[in-house]
C-alpha atoms as a PDB file:
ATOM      1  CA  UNK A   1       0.236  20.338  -8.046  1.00  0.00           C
ATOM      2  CA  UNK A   2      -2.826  22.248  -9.087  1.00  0.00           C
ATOM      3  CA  UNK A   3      -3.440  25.832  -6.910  1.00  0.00           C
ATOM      4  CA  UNK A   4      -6.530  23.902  -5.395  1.00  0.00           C
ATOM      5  CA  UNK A   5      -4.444  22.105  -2.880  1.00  0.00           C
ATOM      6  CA  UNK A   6      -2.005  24.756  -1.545  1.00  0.00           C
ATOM      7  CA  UNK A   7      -1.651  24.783   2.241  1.00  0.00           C
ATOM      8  CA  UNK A   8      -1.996  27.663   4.598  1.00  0.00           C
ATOM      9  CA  UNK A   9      -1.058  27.313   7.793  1.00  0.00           C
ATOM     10  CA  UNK A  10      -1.917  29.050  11.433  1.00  0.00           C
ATOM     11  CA  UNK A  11       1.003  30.072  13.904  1.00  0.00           C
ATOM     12  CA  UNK A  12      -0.620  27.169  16.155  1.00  0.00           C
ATOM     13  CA  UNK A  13      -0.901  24.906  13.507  1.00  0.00           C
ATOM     14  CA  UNK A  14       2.624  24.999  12.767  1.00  0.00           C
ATOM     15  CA  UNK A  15       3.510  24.562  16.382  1.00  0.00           C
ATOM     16  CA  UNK A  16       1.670  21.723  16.088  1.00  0.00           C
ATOM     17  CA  UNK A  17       3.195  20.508  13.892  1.00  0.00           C
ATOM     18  CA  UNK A  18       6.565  21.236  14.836  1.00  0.00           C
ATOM     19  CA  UNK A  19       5.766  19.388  18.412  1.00  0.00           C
ATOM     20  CA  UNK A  20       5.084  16.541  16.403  1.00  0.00           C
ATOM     21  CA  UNK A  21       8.247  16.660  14.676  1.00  0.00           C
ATOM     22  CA  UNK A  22      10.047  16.876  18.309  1.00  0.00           C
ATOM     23  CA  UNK A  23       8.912  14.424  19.883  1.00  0.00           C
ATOM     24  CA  UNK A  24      10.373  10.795  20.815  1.00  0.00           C
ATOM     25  CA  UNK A  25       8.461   8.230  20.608  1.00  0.00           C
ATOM     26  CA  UNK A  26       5.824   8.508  17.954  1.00  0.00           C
ATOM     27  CA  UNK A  27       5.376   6.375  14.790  1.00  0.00           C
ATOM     28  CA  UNK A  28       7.727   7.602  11.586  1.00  0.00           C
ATOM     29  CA  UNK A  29       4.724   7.965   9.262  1.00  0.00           C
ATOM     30  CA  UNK A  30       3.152  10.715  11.570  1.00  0.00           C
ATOM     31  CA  UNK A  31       6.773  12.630  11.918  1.00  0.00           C
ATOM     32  CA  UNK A  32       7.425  12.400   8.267  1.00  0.00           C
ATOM     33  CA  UNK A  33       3.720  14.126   7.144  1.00  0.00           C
ATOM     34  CA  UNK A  34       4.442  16.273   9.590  1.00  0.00           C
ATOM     35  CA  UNK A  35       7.540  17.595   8.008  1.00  0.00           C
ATOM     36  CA  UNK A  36       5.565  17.263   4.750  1.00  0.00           C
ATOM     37  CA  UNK A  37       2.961  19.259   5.516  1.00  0.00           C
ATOM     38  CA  UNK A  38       5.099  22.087   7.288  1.00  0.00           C
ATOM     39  CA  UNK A  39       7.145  22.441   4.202  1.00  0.00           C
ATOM     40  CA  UNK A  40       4.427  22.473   2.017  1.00  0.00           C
ATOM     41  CA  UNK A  41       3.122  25.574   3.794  1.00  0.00           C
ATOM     42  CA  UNK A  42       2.722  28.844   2.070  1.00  0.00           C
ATOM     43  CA  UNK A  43       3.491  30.968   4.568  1.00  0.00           C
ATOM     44  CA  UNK A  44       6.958  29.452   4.635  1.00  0.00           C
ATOM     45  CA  UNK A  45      10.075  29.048   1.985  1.00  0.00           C
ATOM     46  CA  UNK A  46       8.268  27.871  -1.408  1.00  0.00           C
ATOM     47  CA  UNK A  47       9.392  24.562  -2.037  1.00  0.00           C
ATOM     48  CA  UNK A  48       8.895  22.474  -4.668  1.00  0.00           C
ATOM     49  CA  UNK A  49       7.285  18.752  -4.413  1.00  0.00           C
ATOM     50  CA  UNK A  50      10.638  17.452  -5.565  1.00  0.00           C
ATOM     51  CA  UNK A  51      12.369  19.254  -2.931  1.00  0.00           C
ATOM     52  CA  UNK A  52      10.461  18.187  -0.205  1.00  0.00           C
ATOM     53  CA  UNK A  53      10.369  14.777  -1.004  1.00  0.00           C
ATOM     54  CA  UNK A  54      14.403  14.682  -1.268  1.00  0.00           C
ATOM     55  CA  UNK A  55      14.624  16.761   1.931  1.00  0.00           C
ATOM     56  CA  UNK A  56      11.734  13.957   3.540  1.00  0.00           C
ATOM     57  CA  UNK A  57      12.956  10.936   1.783  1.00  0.00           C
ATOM     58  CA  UNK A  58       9.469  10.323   0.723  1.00  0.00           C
ATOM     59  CA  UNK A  59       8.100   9.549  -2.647  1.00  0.00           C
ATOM     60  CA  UNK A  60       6.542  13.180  -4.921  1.00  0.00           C
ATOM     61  CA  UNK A  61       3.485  11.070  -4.853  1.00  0.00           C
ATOM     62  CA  UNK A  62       3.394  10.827  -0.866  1.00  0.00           C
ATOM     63  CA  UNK A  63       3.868  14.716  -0.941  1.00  0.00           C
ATOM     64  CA  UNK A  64       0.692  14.882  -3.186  1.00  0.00           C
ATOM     65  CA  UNK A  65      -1.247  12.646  -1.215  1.00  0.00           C
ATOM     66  CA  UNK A  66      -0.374  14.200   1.862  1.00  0.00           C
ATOM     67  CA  UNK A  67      -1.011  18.222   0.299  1.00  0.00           C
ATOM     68  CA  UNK A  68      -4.385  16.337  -0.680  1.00  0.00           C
ATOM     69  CA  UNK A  69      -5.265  15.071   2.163  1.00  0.00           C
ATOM     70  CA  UNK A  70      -4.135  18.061   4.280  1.00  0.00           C
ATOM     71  CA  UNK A  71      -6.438  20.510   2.353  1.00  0.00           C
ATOM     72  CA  UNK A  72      -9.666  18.283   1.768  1.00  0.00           C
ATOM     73  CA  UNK A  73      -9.553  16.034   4.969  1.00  0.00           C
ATOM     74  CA  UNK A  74      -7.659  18.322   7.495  1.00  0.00           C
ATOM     75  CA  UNK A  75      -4.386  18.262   9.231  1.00  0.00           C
ATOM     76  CA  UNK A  76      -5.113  16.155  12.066  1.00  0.00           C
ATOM     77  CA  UNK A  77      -5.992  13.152   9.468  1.00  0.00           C
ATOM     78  CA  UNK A  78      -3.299  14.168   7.228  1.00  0.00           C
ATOM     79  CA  UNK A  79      -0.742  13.672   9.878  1.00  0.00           C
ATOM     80  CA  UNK A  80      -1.916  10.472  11.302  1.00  0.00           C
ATOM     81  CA  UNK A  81      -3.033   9.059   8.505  1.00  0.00           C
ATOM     82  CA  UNK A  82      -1.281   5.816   7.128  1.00  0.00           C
ATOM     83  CA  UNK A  83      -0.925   4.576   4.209  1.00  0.00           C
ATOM     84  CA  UNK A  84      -3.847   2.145   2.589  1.00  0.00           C
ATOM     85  CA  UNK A  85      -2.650  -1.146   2.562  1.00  0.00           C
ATOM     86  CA  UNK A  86      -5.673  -2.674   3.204  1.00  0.00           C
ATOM     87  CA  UNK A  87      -5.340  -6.364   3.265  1.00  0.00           C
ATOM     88  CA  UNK A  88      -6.985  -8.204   0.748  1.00  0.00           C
ATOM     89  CA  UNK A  89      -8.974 -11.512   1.461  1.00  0.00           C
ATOM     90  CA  UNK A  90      -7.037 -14.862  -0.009  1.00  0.00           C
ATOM     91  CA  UNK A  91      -8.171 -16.077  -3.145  1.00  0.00           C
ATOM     92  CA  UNK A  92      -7.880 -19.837  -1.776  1.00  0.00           C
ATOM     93  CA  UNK A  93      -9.375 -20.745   1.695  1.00  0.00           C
ATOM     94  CA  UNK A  94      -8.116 -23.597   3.956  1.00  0.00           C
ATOM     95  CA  UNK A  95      -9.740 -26.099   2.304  1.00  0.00           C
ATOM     96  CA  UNK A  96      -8.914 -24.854  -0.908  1.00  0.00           C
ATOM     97  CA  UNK A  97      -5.640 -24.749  -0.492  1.00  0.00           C
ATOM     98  CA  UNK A  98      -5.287 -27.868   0.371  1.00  0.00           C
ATOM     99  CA  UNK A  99      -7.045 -29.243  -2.560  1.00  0.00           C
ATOM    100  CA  UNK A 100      -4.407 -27.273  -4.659  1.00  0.00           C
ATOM    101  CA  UNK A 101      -1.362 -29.044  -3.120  1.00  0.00           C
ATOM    102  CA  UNK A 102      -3.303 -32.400  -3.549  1.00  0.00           C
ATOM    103  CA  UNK A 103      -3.836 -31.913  -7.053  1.00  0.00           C
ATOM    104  CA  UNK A 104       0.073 -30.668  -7.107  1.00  0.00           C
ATOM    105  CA  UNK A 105       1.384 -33.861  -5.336  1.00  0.00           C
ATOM    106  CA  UNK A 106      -0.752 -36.180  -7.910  1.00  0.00           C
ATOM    107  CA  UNK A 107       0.296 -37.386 -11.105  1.00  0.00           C
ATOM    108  CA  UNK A 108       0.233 -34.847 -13.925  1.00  0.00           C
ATOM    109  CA  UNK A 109      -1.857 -35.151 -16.958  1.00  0.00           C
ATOM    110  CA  UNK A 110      -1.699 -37.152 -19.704  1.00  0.00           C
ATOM    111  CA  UNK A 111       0.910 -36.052 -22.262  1.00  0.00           C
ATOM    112  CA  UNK A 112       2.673 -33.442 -19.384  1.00  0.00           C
ATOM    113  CA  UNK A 113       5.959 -34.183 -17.424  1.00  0.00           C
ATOM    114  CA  UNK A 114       4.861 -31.890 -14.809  1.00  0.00           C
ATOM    115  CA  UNK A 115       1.967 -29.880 -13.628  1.00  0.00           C
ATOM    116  CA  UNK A 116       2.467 -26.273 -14.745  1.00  0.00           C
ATOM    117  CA  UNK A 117       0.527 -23.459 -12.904  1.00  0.00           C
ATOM    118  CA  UNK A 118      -1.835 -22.777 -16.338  1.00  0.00           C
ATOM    119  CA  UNK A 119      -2.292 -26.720 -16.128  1.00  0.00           C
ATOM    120  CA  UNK A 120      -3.092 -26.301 -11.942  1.00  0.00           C
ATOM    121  CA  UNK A 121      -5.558 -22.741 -12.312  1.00  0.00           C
ATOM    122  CA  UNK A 122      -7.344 -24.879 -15.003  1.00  0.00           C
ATOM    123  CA  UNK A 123      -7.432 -28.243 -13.121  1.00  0.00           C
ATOM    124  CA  UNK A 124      -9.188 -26.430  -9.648  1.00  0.00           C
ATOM    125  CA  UNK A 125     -11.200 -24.588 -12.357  1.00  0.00           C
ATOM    126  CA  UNK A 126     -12.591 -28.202 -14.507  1.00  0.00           C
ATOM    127  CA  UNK A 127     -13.031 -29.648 -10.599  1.00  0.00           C
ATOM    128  CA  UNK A 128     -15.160 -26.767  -9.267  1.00  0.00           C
ATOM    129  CA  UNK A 129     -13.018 -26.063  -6.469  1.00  0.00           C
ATOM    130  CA  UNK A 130     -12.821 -22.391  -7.144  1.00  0.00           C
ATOM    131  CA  UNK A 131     -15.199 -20.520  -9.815  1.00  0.00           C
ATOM    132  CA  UNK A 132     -11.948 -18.307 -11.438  1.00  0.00           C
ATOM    133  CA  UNK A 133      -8.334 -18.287 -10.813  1.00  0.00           C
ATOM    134  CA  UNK A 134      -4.990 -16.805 -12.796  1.00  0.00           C
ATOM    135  CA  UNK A 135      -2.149 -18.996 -12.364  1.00  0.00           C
ATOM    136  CA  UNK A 136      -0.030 -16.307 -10.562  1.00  0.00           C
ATOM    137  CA  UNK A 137      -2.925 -16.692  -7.937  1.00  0.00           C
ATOM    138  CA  UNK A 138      -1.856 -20.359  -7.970  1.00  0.00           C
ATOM    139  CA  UNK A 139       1.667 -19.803  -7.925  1.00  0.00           C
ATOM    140  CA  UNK A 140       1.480 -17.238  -4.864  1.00  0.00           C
ATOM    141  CA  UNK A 141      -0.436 -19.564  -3.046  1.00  0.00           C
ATOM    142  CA  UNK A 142       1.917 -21.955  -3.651  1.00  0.00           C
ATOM    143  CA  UNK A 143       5.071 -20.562  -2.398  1.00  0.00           C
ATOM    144  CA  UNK A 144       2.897 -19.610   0.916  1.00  0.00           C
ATOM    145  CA  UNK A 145       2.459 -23.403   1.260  1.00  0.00           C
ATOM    146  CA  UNK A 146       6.380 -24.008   1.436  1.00  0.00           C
END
């Protein structure tokens, strides 16, 4: 990691952060950045990324996210911060969807045994139920249905 993001640490910051590791009951994430961010600490044993992830059981990209965040954000949101899985909308709304498993339950077209998903994603697409589509979008949506 580039000499930008190196972490110094205050006594009180790493009895903060030591507290954290202590305690009972609080959420893994915040324990394991913790320990993270401790080790990462220049004022302690030099460690390398790969080290501390082994010694964390954590990615070497969640140590460099965490060093990141620690230096440009600050500890506090470096410790409680979680990881962005930010749900994305649905492609297919309620009604939507069940246009799609209509068109799946009714006769195929001419010349096909079966629908396949390219014939679905194009079918929704020629009926103007949905603007754009992929058919992995249509097959996702699909196994949610079952």
């Amino acid at each position: 990691m580039p000499a930008r993001y190196r972490i110094f640490l205050s006594p009180a910051e790493q009895q903060q952060l030591k507290d954290i590791i202590l305690q009972n009951n609080i959420a893994k994430h915040k324990r394991i950045h913790a320990q993270v961010i401790l080790a990462l600490d220049e004022n302690g044993p030099k460690l390398t990324e790969l080290q501390v992830s082994q010694t964390s059981g954590v990615t070497t990209k969640t140590v460099q996210r965490t060093r990141k965040r620690c230096v440009l954000e600050g500890l506090e949101v470096a410790v409680n911060s979680k990881r962005n899985g930010i749900a994305r909308p649905r492609k297919l709304q309620g009604v939507q969807q069940a246009q799609l498993v209509a068109l799946t339950c009714s006769e195929p077209p001419e010349g096909c045994s079966r629908w396949t998903l390219k014939l679905l994603a194009d079918r929704m697409i020629e009926l103007n139920y949905v603007d754009t589509i992929s058919s992995q979008t249509i097959g996702r949506e699909l196994k949610k249905t079952n």
